[in-house]
N, C-alpha and C. Protein backbone atom coordinates (compact mmCIF):
# COMPACT_ATOMS: atom_id res chain seq x y z
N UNK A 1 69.46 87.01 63.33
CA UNK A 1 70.62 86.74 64.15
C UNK A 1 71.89 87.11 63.41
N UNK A 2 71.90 86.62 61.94
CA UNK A 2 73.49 87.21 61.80
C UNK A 2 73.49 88.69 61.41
N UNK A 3 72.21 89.35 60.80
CA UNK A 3 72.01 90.54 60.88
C UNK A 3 72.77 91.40 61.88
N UNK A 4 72.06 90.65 62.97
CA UNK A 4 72.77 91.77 64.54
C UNK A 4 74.54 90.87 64.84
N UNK A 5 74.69 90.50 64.46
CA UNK A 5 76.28 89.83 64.25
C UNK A 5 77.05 90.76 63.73
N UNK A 6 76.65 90.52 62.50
CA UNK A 6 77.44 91.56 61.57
C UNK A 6 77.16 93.31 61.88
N UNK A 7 76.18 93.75 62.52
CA UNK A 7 75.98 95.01 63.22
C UNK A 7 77.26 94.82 63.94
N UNK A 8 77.38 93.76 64.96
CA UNK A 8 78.56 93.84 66.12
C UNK A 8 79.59 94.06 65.58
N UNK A 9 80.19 93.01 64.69
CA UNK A 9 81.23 93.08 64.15
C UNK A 9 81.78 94.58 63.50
N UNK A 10 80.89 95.14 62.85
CA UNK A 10 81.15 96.34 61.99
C UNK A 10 81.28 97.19 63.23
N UNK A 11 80.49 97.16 64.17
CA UNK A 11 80.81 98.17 65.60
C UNK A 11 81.79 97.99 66.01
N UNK A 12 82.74 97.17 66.34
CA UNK A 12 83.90 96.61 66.96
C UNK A 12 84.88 97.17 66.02
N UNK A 13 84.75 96.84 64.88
CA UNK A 13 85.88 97.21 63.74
C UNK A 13 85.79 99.29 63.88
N UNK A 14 84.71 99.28 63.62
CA UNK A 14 84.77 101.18 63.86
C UNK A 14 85.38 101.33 65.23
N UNK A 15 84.87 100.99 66.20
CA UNK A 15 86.01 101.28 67.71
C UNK A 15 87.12 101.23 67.71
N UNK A 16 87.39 100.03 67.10
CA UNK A 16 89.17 99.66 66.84
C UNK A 16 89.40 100.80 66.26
N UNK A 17 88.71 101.17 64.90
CA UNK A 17 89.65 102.25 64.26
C UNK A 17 89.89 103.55 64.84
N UNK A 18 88.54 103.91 65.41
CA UNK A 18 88.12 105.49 66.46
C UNK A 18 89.68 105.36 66.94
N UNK A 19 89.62 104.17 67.87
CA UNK A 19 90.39 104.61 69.49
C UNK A 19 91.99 104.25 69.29
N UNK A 20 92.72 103.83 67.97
CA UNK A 20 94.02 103.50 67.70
C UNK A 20 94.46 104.10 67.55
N UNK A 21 94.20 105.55 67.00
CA UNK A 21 94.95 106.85 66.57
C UNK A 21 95.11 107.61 68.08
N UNK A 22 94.06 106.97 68.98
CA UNK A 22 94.23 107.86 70.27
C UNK A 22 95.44 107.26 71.19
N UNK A 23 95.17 105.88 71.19
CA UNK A 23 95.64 105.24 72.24
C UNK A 23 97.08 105.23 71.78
N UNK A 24 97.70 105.53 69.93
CA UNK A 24 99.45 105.13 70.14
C UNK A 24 99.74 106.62 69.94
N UNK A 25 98.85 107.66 70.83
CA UNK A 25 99.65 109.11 71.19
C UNK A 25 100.09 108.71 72.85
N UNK A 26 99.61 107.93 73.19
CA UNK A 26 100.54 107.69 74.61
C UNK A 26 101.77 106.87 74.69
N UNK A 27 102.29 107.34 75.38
CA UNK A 27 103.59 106.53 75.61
C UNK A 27 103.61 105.44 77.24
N UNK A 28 103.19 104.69 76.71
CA UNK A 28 102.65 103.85 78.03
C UNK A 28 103.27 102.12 77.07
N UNK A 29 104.69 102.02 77.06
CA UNK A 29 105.19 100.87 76.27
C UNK A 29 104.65 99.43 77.33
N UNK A 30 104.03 97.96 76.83
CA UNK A 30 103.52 97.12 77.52
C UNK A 30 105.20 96.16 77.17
N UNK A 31 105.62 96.57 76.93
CA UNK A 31 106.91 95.68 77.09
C UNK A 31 107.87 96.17 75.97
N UNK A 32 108.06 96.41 74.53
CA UNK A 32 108.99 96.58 74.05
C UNK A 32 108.72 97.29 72.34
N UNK A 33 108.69 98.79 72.43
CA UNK A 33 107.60 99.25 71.61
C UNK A 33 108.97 99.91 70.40
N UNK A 34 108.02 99.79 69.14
CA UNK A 34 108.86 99.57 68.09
C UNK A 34 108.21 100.65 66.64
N UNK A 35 107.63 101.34 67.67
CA UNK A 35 106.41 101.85 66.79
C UNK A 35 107.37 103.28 65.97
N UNK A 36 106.80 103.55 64.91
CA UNK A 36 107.29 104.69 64.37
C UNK A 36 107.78 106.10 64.90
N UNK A 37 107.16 106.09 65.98
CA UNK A 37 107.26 107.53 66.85
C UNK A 37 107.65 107.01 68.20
N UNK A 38 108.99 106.69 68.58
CA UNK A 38 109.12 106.34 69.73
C UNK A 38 109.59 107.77 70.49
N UNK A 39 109.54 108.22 71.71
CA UNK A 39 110.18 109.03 72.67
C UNK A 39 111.16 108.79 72.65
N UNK A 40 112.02 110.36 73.32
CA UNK A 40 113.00 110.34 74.05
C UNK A 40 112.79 110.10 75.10
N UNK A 41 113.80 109.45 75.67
CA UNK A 41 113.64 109.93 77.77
C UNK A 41 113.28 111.33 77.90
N UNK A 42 113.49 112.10 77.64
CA UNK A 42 112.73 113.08 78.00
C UNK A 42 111.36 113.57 77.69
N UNK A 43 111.26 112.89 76.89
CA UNK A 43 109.49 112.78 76.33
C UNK A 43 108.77 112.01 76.97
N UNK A 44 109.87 111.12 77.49
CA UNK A 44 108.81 110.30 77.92
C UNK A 44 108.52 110.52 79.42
N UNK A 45 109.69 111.05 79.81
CA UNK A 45 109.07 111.49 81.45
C UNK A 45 108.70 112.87 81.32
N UNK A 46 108.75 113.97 80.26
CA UNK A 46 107.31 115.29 79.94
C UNK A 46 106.20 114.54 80.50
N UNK A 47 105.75 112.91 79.54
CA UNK A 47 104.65 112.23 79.71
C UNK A 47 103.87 112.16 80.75
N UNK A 48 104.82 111.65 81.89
CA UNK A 48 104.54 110.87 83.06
C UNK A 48 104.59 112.56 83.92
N UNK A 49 104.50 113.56 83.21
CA UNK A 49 103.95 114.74 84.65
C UNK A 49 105.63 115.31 85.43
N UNK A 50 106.75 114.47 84.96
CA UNK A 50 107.69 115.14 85.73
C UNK A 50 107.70 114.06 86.80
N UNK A 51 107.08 112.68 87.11
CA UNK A 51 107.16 112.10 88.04
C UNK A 51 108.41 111.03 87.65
N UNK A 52 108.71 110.50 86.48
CA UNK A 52 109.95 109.90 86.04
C UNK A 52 111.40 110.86 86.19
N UNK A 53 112.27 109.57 86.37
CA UNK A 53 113.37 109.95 86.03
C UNK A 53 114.72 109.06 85.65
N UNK A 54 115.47 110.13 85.13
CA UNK A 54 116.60 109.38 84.25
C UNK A 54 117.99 108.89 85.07
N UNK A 55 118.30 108.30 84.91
CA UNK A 55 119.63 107.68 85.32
C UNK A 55 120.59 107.50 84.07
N UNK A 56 121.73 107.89 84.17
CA UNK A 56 122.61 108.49 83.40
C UNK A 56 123.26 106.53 82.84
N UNK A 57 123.74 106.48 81.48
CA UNK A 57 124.08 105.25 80.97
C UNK A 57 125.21 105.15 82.24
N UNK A 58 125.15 103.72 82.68
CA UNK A 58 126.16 103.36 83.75
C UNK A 58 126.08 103.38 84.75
N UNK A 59 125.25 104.34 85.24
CA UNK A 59 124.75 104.30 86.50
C UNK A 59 123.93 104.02 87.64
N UNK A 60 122.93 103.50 87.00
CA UNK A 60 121.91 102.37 87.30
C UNK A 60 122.25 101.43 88.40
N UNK A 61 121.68 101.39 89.52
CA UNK A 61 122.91 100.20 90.89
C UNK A 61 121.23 99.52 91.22
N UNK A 62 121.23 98.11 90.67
CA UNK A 62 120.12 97.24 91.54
C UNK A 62 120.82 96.63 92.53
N UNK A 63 120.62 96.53 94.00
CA UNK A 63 120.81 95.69 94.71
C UNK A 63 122.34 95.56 94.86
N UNK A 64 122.96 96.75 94.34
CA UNK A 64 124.41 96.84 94.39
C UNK A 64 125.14 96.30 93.37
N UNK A 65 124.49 95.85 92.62
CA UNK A 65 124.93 95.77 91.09
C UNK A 65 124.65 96.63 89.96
N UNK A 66 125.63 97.49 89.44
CA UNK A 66 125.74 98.53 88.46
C UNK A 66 125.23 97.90 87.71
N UNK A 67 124.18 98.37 86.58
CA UNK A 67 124.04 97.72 85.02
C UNK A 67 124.41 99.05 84.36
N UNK A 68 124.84 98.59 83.16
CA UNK A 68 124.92 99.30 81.85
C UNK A 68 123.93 98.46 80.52
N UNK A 69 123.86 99.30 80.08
CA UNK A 69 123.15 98.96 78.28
C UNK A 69 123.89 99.75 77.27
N UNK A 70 124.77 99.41 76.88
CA UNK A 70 125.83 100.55 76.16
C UNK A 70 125.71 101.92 76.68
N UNK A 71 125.28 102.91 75.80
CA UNK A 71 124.95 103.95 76.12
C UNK A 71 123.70 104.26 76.38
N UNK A 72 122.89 103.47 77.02
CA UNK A 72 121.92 103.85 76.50
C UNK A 72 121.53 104.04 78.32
N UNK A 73 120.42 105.33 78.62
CA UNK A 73 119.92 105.66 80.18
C UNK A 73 118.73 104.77 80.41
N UNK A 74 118.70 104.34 81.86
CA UNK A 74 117.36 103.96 82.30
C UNK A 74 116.49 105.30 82.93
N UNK A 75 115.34 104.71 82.23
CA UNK A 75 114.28 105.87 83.12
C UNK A 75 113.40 105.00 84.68
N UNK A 76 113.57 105.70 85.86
CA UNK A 76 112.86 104.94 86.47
C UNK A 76 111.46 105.67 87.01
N UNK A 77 110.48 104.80 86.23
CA UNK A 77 108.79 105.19 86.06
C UNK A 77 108.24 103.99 87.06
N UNK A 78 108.07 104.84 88.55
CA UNK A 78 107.22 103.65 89.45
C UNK A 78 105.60 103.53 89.15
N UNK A 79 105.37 104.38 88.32
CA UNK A 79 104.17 104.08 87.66
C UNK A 79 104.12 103.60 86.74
N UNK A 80 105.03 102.86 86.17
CA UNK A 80 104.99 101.94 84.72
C UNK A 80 104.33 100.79 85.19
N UNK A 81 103.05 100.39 84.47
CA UNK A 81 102.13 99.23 84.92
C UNK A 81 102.79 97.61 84.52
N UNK A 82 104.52 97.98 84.55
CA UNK A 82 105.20 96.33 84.56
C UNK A 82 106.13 96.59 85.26
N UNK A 83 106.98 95.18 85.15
CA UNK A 83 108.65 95.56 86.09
C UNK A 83 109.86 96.59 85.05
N UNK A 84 109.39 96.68 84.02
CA UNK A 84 110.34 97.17 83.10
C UNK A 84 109.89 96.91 81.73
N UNK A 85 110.46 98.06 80.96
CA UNK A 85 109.99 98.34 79.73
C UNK A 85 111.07 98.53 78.69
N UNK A 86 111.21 99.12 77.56
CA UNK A 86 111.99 99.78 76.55
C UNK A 86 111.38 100.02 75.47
N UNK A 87 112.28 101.52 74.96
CA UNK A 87 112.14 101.47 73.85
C UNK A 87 113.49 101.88 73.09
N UNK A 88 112.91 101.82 71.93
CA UNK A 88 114.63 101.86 71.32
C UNK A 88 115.36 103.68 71.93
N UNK A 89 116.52 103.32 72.11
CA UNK A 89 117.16 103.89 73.00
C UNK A 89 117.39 104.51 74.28
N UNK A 90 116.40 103.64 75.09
CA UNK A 90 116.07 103.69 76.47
C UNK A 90 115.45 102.61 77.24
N UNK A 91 116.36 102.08 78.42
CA UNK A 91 115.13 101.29 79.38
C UNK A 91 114.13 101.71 80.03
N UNK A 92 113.43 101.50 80.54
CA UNK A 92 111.98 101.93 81.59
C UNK A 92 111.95 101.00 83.22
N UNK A 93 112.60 101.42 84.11
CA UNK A 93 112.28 100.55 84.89
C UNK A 93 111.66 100.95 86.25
N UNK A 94 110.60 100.08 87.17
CA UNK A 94 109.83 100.35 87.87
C UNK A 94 110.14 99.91 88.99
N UNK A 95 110.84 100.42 89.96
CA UNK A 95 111.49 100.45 91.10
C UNK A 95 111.04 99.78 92.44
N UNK A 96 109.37 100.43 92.49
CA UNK A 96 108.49 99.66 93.68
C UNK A 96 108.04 98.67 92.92
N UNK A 97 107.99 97.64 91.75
CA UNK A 97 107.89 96.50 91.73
C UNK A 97 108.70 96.13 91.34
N UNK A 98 109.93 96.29 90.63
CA UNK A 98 111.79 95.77 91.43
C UNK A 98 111.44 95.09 92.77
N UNK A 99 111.54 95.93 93.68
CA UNK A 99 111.42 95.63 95.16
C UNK A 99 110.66 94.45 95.65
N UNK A 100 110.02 93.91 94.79
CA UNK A 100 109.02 93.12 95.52
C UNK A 100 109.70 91.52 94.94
N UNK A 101 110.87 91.36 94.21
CA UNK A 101 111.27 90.24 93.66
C UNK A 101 112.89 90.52 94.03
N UNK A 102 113.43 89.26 93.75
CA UNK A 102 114.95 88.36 94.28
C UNK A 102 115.45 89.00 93.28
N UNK A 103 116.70 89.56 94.11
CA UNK A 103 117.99 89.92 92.61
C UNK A 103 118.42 89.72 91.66
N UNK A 104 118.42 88.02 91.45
CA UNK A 104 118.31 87.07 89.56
C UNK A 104 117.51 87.80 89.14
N UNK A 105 116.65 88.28 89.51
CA UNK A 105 115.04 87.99 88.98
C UNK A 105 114.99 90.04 88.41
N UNK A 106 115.35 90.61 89.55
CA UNK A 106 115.71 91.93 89.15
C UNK A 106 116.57 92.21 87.85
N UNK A 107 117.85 91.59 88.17
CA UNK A 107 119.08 92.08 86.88
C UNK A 107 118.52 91.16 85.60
N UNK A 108 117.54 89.87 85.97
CA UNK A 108 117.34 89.41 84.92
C UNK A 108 116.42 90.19 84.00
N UNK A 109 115.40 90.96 84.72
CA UNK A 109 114.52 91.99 83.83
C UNK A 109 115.35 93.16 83.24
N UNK A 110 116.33 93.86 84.06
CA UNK A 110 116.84 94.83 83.48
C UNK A 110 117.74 94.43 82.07
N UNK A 111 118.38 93.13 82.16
CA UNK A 111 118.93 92.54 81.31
C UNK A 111 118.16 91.93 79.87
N UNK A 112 117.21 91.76 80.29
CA UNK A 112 115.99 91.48 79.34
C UNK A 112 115.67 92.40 78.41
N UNK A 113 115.20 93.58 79.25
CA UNK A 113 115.08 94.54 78.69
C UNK A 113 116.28 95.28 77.67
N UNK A 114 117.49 95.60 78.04
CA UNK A 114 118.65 96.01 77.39
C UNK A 114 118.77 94.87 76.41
N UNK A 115 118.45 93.68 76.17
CA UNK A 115 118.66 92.30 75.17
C UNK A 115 118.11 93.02 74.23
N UNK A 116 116.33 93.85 74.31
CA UNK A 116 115.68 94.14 73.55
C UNK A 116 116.39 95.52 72.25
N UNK A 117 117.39 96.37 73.07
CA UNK A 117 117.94 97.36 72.66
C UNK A 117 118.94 96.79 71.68
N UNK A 118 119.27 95.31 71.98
CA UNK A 118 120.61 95.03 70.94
C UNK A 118 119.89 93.69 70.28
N UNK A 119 119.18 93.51 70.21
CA UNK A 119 118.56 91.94 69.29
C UNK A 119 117.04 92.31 68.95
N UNK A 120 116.44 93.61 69.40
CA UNK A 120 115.11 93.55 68.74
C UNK A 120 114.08 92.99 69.76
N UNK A 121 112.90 93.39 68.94
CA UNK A 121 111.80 92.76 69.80
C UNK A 121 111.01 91.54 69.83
N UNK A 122 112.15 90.40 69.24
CA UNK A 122 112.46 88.86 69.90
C UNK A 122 111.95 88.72 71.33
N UNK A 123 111.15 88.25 72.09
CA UNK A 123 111.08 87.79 73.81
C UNK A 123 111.83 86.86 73.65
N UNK A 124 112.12 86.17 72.98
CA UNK A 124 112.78 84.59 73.18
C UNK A 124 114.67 84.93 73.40
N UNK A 125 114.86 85.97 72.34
CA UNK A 125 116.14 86.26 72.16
C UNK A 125 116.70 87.23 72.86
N UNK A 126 115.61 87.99 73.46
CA UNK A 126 116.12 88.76 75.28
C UNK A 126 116.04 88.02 75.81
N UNK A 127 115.04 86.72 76.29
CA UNK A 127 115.57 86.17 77.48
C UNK A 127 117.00 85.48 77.46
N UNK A 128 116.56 84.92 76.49
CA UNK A 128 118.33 84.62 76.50
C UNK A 128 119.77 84.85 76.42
N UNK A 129 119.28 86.30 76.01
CA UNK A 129 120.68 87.70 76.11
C UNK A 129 120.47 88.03 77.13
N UNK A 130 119.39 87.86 78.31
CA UNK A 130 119.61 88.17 79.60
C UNK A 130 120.33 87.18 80.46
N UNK A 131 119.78 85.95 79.93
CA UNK A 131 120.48 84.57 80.55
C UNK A 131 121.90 84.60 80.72
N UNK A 132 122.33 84.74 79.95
CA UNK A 132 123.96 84.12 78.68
C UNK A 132 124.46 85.77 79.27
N UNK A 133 123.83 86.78 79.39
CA UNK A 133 124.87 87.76 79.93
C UNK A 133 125.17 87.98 81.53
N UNK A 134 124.03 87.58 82.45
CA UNK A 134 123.86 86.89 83.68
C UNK A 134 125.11 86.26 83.73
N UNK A 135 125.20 84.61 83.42
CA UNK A 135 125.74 83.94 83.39
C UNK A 135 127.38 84.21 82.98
N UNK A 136 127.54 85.17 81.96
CA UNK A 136 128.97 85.76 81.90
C UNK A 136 129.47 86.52 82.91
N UNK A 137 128.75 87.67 83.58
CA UNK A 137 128.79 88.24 84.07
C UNK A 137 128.51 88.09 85.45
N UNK A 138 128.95 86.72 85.84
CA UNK A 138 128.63 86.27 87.37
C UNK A 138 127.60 86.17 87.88
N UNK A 139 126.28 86.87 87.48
CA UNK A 139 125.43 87.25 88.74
C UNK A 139 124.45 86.20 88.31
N UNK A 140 124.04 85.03 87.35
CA UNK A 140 123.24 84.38 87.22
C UNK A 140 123.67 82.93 87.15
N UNK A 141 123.37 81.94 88.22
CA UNK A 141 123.75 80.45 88.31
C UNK A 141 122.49 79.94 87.81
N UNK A 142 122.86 78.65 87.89
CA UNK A 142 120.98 77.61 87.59
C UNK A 142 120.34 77.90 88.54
N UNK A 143 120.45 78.18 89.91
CA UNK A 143 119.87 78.53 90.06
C UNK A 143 118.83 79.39 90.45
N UNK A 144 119.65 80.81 89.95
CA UNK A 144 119.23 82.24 89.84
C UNK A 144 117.75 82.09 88.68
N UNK A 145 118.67 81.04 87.81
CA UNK A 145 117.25 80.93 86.46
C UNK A 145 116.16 80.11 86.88
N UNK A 146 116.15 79.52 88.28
CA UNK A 146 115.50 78.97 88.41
C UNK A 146 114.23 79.44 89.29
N UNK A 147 114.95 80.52 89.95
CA UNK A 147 114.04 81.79 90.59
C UNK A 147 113.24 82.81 89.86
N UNK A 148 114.04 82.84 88.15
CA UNK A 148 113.29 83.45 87.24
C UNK A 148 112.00 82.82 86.93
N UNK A 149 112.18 81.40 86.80
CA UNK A 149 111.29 80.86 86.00
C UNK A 149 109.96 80.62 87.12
N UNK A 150 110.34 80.34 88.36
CA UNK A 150 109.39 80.64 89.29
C UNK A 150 108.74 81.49 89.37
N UNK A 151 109.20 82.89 89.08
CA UNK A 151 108.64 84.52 88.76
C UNK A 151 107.86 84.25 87.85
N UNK A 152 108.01 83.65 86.57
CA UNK A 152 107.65 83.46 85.13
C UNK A 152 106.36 82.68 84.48
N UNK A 153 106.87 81.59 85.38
CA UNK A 153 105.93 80.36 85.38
C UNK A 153 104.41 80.83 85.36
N UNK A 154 103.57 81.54 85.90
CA UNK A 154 102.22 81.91 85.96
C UNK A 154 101.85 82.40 84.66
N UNK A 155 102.90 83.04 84.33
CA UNK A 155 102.75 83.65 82.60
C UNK A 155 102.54 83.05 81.99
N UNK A 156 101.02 83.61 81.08
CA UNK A 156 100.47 82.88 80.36
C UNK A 156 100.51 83.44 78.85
N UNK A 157 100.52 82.97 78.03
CA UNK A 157 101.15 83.43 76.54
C UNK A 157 100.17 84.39 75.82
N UNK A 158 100.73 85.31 75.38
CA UNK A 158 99.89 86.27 74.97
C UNK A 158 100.49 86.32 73.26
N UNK A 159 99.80 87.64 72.91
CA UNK A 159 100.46 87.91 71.26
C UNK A 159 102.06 88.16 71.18
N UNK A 160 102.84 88.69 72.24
CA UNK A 160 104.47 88.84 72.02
C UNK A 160 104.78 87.83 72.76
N UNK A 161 104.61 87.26 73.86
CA UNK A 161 105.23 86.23 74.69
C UNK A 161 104.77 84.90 74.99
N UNK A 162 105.67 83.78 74.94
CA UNK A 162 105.31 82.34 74.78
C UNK A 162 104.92 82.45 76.47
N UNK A 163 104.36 81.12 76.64
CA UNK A 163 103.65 80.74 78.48
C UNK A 163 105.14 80.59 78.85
N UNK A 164 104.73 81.33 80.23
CA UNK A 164 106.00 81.30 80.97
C UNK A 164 107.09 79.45 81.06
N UNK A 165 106.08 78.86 80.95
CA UNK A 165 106.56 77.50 81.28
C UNK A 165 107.48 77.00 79.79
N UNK A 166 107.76 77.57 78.73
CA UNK A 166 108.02 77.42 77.78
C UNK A 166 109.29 78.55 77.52
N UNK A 167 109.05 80.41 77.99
CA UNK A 167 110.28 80.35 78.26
C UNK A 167 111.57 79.92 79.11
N UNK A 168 110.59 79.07 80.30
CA UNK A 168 111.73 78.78 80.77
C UNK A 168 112.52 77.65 80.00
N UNK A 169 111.93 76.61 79.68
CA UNK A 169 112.33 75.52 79.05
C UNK A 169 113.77 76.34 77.95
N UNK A 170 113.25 76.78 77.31
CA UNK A 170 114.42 78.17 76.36
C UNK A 170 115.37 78.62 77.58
N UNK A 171 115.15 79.30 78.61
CA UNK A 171 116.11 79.96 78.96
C UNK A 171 117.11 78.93 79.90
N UNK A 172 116.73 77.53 79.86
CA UNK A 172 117.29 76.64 80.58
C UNK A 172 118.86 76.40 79.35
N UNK A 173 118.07 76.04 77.78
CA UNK A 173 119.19 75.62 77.20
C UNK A 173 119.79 77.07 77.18
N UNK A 174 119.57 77.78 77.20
CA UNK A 174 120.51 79.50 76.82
C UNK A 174 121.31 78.91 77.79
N UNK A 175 121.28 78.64 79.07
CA UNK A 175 122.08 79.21 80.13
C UNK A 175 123.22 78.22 79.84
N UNK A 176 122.64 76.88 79.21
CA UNK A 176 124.36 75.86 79.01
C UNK A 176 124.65 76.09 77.63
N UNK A 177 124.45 76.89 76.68
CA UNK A 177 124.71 77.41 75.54
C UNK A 177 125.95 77.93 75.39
N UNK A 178 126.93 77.22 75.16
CA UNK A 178 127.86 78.44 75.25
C UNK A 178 128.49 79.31 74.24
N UNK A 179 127.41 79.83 73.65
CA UNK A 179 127.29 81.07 72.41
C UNK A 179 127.19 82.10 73.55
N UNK A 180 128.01 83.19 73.17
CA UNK A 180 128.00 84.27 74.21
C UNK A 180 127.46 85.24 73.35
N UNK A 181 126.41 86.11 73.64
CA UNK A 181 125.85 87.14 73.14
C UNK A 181 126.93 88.26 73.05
């Protein structure tokens, strides 16, 4: 029995190694990628076949609200398998599942995401640079965050992100924080 254990184990460890050199030649970011070889926007929609595209820094309109991220462009990839992505010097955002959620809940991802461009790949410290800039910036009340956390709440904690029920608890004190990012 531990014979064929340790067979497994040593099989698992060779797969891992085979398929890691393959899998970080794609550019397919699961939320906020930091890796040595990041894309340009334009690399990254070469990637996606020509089916992405860029939106110029500033020009970005959700729901009739302009966002900016300094200078930095959103790409919008409706095939990105989340609501939004980044990497350093670009957002990623996914338009037909935008659409399917409330406007807090929209500018709060795009805002999330751009948190990531100026504080790193913290989840705790984007949500709350999304909160706290919401909240400066008019478009987020209690209870805009409270529509987030409804979005959120099912989220269950993985290796980068705490259970949704825990960031909200965080993004509750961000929002009466009054440290302005």
């Amino acid at each position: 029995m531990r014979r064929g254990s340790f067979r497994l184990a040593r099989g698992l460890v060779a797969l891992l190694v085979l398929t890691l050199p393959v899998a970080a030649q794609h550019y397919a970011p699961t939320h906020y990628s930091t890796g040595a070889k990041s894309p340009t926007p334009e690399e990254y929609i070469e990637h996606t076949g020509g089916e992405a595209t860029i939106v110029a820094p500033g020009e970005f309109i959700l729901d009739g609200v302009r966002l900016e991220c300094g200078q930095r462009p959103t790409v919008i990839d409706n095939k990105l398998d989340d609501y939004g992505a980044a990497y350093p010097g670009f957002l990623i955002m996914n338009l037909k599942l935008l659409n399917r959620v409330s406007t807090p809940v929209k500018l709060w991802i795009y805002s999330h995401e751009c948190g990531h461009q100026f504080r790193g790949p913290d989840e705790e410290t984007a949500d709350c640079f999304a909160v706290q800039r919401g909240r400066r910036r008019g478009w987020l009340s209690p209870g805009g965050v409270e529509e987030i956390c409804e979005f959120i709440a099912p989220a269950k904690g993985d290796a980068m992100h705490f259970s949704g029920s825990h960031r909200c608890d965080y993004m509750r004190q961000c929002l009466i924080d009054r440290k302005i990012w």
